[in-house]
N, C-alpha and C. Protein backbone atom coordinates (compact mmCIF):
# COMPACT_ATOMS: atom_id res chain seq x y z
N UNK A 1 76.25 -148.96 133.12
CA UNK A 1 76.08 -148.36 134.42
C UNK A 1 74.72 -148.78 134.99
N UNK A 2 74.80 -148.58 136.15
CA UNK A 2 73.69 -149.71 137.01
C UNK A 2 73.13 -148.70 137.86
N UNK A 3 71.31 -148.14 137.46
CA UNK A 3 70.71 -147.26 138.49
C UNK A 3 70.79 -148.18 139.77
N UNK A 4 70.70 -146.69 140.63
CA UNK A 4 70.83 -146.68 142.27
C UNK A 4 68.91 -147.12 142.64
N UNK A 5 68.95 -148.33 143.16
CA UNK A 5 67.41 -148.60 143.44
C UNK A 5 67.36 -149.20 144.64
N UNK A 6 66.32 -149.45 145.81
CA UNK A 6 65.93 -150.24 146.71
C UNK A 6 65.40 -151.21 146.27
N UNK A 7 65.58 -152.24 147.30
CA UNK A 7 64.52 -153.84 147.04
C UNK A 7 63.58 -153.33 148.18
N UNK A 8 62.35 -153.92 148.11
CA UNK A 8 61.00 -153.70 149.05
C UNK A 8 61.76 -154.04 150.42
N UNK A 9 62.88 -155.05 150.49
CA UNK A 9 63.35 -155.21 151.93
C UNK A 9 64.11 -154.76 152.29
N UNK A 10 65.14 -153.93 151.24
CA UNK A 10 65.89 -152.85 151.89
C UNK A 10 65.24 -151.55 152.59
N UNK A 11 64.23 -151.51 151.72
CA UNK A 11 63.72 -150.63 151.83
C UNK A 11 62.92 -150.68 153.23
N UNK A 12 62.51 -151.73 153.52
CA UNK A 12 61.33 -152.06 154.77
C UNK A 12 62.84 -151.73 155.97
N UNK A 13 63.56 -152.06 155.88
CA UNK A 13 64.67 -152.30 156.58
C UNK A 13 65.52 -150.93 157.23
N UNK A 14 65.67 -149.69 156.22
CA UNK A 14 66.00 -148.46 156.63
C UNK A 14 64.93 -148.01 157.08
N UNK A 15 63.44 -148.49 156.72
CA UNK A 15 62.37 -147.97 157.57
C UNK A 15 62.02 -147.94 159.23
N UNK A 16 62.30 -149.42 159.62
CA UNK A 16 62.86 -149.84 160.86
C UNK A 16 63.92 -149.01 161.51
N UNK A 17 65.04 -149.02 160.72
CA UNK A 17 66.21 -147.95 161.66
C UNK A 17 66.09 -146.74 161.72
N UNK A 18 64.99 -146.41 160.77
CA UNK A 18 64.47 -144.79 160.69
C UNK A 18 63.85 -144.94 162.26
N UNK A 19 62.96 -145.66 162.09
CA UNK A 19 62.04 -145.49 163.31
C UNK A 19 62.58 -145.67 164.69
N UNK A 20 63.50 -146.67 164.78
CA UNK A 20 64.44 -147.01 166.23
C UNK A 20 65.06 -145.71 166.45
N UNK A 21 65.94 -145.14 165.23
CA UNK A 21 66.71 -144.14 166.04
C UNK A 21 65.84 -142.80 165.92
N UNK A 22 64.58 -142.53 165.70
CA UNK A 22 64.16 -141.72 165.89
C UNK A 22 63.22 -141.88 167.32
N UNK A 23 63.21 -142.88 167.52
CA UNK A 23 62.79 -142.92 168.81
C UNK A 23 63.39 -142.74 169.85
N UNK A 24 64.74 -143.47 169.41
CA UNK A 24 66.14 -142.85 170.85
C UNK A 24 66.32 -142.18 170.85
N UNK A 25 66.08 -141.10 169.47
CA UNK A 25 66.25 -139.51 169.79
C UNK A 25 65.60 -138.89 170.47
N UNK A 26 64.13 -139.39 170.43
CA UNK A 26 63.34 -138.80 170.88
C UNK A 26 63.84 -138.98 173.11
N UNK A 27 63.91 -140.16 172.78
CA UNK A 27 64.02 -140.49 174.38
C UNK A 27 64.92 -140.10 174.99
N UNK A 28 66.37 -139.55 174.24
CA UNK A 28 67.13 -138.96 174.70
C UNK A 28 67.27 -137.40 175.34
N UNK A 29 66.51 -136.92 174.09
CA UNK A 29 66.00 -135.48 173.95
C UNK A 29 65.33 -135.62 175.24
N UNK A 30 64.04 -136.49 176.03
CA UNK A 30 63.35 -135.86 176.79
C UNK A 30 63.88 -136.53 178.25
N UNK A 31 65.17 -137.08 178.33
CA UNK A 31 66.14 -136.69 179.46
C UNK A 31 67.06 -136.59 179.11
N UNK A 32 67.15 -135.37 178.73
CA UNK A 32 67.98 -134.46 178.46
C UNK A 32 69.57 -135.18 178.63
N UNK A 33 69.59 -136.44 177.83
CA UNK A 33 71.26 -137.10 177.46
C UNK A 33 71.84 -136.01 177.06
N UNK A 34 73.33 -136.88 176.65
CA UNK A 34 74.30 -136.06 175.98
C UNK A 34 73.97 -135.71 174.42
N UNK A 35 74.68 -134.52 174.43
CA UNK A 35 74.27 -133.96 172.62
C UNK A 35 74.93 -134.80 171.83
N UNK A 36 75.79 -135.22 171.99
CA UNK A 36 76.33 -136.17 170.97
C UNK A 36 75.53 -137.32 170.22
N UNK A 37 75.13 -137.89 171.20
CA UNK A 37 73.77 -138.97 171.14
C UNK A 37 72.80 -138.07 170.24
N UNK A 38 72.43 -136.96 170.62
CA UNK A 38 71.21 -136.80 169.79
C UNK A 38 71.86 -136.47 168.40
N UNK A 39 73.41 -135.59 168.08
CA UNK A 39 73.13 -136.17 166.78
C UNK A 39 73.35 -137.24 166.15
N UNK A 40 74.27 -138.60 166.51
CA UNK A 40 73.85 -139.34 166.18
C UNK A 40 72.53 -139.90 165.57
N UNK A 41 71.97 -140.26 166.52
CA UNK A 41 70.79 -140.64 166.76
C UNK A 41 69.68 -139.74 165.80
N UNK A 42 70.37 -138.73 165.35
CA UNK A 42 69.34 -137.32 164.59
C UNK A 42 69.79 -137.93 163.26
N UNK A 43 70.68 -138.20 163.01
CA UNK A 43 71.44 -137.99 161.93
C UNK A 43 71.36 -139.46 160.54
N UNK A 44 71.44 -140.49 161.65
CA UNK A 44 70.86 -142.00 161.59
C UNK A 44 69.73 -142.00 160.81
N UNK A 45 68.72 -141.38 162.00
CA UNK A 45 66.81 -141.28 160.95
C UNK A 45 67.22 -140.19 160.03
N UNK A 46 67.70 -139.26 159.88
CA UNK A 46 67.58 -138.36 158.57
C UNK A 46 68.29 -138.92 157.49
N UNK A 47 69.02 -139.36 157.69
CA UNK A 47 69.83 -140.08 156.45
C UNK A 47 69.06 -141.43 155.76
N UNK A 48 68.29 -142.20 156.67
CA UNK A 48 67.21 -143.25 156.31
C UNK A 48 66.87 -142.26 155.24
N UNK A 49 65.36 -141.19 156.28
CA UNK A 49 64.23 -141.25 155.30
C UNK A 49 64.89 -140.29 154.13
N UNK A 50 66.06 -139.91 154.37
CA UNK A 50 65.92 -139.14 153.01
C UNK A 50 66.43 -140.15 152.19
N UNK A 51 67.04 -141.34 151.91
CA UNK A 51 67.22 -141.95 151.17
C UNK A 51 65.84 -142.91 150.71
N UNK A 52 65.21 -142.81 151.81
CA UNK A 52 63.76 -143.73 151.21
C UNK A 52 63.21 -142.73 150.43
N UNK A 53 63.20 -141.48 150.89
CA UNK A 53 62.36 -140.21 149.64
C UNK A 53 62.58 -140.12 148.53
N UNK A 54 64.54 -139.92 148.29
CA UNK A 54 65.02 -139.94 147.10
C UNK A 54 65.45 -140.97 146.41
N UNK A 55 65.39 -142.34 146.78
CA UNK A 55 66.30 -143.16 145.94
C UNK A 55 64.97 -143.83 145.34
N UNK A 56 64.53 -144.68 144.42
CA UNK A 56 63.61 -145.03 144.17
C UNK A 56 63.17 -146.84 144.53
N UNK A 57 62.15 -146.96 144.72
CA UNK A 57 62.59 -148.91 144.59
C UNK A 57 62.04 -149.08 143.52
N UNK A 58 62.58 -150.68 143.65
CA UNK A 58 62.92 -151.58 142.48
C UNK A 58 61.78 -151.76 142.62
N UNK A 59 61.04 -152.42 141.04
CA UNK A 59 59.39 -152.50 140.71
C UNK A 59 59.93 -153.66 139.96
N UNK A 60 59.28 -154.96 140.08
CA UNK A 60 59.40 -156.32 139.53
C UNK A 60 60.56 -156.68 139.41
């Protein structure tokens, strides 16, 4: 069985989409779009960083 790990560029990589869709959330939120969008868009960055928190990366 094969641990669950990031590579530094996966990892750099959900960091990026963390940050994009937390920004469209943000931009959505402050004209007041549709709710749907925000959870999307909510749901996108939370699912990133919690996988960058909990999953671990790969070391050498």
């Amino acid at each position: 069985m094969t641990e669950l790990t990031l590579s530094p560029t996966s990892a750099t990589l959900l960091f990026v989409i963390a940050c994009l869709a937390g920004y469209r959330y943000r931009s959505v939120w402050k004209n007041e779009g549709p709710r749907f969008q925000l959870w999307i868009f909510g749901l996108v960055a939370a699912a990133c960083l919690l996988s960058l928190g909990f999953v671990p990366l790969q070391v050498g």
